[in-house]
Protein backbone atom coordinates (compact mmCIF):
# COMPACT_ATOMS: atom_id res chain seq x y z
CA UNK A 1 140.44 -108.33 102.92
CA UNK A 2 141.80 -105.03 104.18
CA UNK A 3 139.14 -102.20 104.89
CA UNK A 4 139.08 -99.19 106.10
CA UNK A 5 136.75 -96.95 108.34
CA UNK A 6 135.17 -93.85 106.42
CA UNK A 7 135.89 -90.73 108.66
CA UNK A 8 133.02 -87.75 108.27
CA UNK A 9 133.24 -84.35 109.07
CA UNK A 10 133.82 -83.38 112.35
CA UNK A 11 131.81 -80.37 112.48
CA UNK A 12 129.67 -79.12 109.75
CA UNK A 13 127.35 -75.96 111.35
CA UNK A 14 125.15 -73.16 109.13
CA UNK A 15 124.30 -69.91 110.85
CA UNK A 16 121.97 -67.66 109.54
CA UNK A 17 122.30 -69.81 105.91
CA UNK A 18 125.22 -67.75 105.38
CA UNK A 19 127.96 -69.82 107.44
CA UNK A 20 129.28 -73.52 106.60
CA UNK A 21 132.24 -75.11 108.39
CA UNK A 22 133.50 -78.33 108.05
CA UNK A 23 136.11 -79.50 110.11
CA UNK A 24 138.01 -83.14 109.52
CA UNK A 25 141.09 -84.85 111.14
CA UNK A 26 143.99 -86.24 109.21
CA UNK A 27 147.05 -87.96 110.78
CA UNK A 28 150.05 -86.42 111.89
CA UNK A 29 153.11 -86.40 109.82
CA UNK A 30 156.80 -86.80 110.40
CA UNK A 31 159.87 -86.46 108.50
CA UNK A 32 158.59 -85.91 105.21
CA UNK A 33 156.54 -89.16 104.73
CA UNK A 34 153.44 -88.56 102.11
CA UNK A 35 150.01 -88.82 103.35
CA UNK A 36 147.58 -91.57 103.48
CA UNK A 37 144.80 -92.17 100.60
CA UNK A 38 142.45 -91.58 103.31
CA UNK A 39 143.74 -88.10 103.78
CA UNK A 40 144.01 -87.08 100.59
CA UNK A 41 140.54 -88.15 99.77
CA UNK A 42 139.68 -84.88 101.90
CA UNK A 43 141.23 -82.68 99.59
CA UNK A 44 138.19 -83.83 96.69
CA UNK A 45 134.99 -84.36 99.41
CA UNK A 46 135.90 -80.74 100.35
CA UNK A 47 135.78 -79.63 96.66
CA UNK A 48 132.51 -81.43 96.46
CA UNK A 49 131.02 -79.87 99.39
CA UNK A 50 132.14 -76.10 98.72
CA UNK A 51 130.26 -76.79 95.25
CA UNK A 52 127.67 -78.17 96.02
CA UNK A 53 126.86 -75.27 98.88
CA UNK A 54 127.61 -72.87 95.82
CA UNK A 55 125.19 -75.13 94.01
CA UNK A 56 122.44 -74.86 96.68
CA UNK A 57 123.43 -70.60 97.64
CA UNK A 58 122.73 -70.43 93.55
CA UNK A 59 126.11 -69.12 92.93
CA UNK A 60 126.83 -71.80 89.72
CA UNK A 61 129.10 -69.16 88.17
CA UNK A 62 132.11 -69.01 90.58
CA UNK A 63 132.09 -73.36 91.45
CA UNK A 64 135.16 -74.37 89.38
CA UNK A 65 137.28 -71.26 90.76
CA UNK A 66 136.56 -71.65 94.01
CA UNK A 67 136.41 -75.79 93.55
CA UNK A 68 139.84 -75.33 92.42
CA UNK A 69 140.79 -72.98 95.22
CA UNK A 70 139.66 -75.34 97.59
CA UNK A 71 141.48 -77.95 96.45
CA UNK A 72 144.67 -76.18 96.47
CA UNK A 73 144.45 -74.79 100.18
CA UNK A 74 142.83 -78.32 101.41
CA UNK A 75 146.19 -79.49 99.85
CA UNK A 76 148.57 -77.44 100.74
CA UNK A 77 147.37 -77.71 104.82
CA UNK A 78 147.34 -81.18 104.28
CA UNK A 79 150.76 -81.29 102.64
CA UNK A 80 152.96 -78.35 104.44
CA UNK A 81 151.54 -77.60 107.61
CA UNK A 82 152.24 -80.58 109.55
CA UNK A 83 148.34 -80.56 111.60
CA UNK A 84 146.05 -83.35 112.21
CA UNK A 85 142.98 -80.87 111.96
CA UNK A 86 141.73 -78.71 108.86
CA UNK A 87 138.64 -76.64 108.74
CA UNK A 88 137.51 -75.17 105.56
CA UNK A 89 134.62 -72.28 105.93
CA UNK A 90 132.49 -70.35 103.61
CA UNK A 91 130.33 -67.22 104.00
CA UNK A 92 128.36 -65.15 101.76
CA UNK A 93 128.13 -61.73 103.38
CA UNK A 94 127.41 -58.31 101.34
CA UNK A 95 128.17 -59.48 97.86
CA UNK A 96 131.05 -61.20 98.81
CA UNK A 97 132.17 -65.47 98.85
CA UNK A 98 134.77 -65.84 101.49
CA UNK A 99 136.36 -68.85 102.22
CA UNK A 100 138.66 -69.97 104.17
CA UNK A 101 141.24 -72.94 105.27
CA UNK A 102 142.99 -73.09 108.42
CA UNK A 103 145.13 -75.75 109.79
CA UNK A 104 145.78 -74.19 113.38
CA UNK A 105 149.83 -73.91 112.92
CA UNK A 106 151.51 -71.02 112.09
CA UNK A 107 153.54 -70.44 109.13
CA UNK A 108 153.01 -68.32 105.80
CA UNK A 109 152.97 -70.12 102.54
CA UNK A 110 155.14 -69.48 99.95
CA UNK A 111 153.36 -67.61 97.15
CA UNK A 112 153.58 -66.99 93.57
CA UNK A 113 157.20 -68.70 93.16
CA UNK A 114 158.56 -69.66 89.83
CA UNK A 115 158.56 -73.03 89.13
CA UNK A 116 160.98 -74.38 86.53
CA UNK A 117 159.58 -76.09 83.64
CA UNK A 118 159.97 -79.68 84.64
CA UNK A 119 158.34 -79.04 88.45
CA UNK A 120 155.49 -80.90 89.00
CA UNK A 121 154.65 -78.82 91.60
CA UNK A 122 154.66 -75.04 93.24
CA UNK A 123 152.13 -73.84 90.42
CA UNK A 124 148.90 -73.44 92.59
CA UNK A 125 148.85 -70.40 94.94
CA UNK A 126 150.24 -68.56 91.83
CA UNK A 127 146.70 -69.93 90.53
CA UNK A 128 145.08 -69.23 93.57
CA UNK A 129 146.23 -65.45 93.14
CA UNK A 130 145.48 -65.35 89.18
CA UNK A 131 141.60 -66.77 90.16
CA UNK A 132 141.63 -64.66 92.87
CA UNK A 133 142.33 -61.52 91.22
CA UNK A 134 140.26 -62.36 87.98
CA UNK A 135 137.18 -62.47 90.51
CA UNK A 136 137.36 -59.35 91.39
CA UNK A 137 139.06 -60.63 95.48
CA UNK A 138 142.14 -60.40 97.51
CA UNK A 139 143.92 -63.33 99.44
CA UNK A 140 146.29 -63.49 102.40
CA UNK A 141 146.74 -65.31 106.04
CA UNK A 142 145.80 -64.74 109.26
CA UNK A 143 148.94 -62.94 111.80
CA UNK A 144 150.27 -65.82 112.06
CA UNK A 145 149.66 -67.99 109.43
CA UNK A 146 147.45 -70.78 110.61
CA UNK A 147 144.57 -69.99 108.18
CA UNK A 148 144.64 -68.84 104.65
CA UNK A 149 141.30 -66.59 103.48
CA UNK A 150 140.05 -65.26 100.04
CA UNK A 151 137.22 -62.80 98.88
CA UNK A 152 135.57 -63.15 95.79
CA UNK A 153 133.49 -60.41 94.38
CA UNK A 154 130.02 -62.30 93.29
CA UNK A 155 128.95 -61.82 90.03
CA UNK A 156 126.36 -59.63 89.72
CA UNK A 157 122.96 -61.33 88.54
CA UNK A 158 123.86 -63.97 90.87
CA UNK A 159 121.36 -65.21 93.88
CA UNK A 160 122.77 -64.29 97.75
C-alpha cells in the first residue's frame, strides 16, 4: 500500500491578532504537466483556514467571498506561476480584510478575459473582480507580479 506524507504549513505567524500567514511548498513544474493531488489539496486547506480565521476575527459575513477568492488565487499560483512556494496572508486593519497570495515569480495574470461558452476554464479572476467590487474593494499585483492582493470593505456591524 502506497502512502503518502502529509506536508503542513511552513509558516503560520499572528502579529498583533491582526496578521496570519501561511506559507506551504508545492513541487516544481515543467512543461505543462498538471499538479499532484497533494498540491492541489492546498488550494481547499487554504480555503479552510482563511474561513475559519474569518470565523474566529467574527467576520461570518464575507467567508464564502473571500473562501472563493482564496481558492481562485491559491489556484491560479499553483497552476500558472511555475513556484514551489505560495504564501497566502490576511490582515484586518481599519475596516478593511486584505488578503493576499504571492508565489515569488513575476508575471501579471490575465484578467477578466472572455471565455467562450464551452471553456471550462478562465472564468475566475473575472469572479474575483465581480466579488471584489460587490464588497466594496479593489484588486491588483505587486510591480512585478509575484503576489496578487485584494481589499474588502467590512461590513459594517461586523466585529474587528
Amino acid at each position: 500500500m502506497l502512502t503518502t506524507a502529509v506536508q503542513t504549513p511552513r509558516e503560520v505567524r499572528y502579529r498583533d491578532g491582526d496578521v496570519m500567514g501561511v506559507s506551504f511548498e508545492i513541487a516544481c513544474r515543467r512543461d505543462g504537466t498538471p499538479p499532484s493531488p497533494e498540491d492541489c489539496a492546498w488550494v481547499g486547506a487554504m480555503r479552510r483556514i482563511a474561513m475559519a480565521r474569518l470565523q474566529y476575527r467574527g467576520l461570518d459575513a464575507l467567508q464564502d467571498d473571500v473562501g472563493f477568492i482564496v481558492s481562485e488565487l491559491v489556484t491560479n499560483a499553483i497552476l500558472h506561476s511555475g513556484t514551489t512556494t505560495v504564501s497566502l496572508t490576511m490582515a484586518v486593519q481599519d475596516g478593511d480584510l486584505y488578503l493576499s497570495v504571492a508565489d515569488g515569480i513575476p508575471g501579471v495574470p490575465s484578467p477578466v478575459q472572455a471565455a467562450g461558452t464551452d471553456a471550462e476554464s478562465g472564468r475566475g479572476l473575472a469572479l474575483v473582480d465581480a466579488l471584489v467590487k460587490e464588497n466594496g474593494g479593489t484588486w491588483g499585483t505587486n510591480d512585478i507580479g509575484a503576489m496578487t492582493w485584494c481589499r474588502l470593505v467590512i461590513p459594517s456591524g461586523d466585529q474587528l
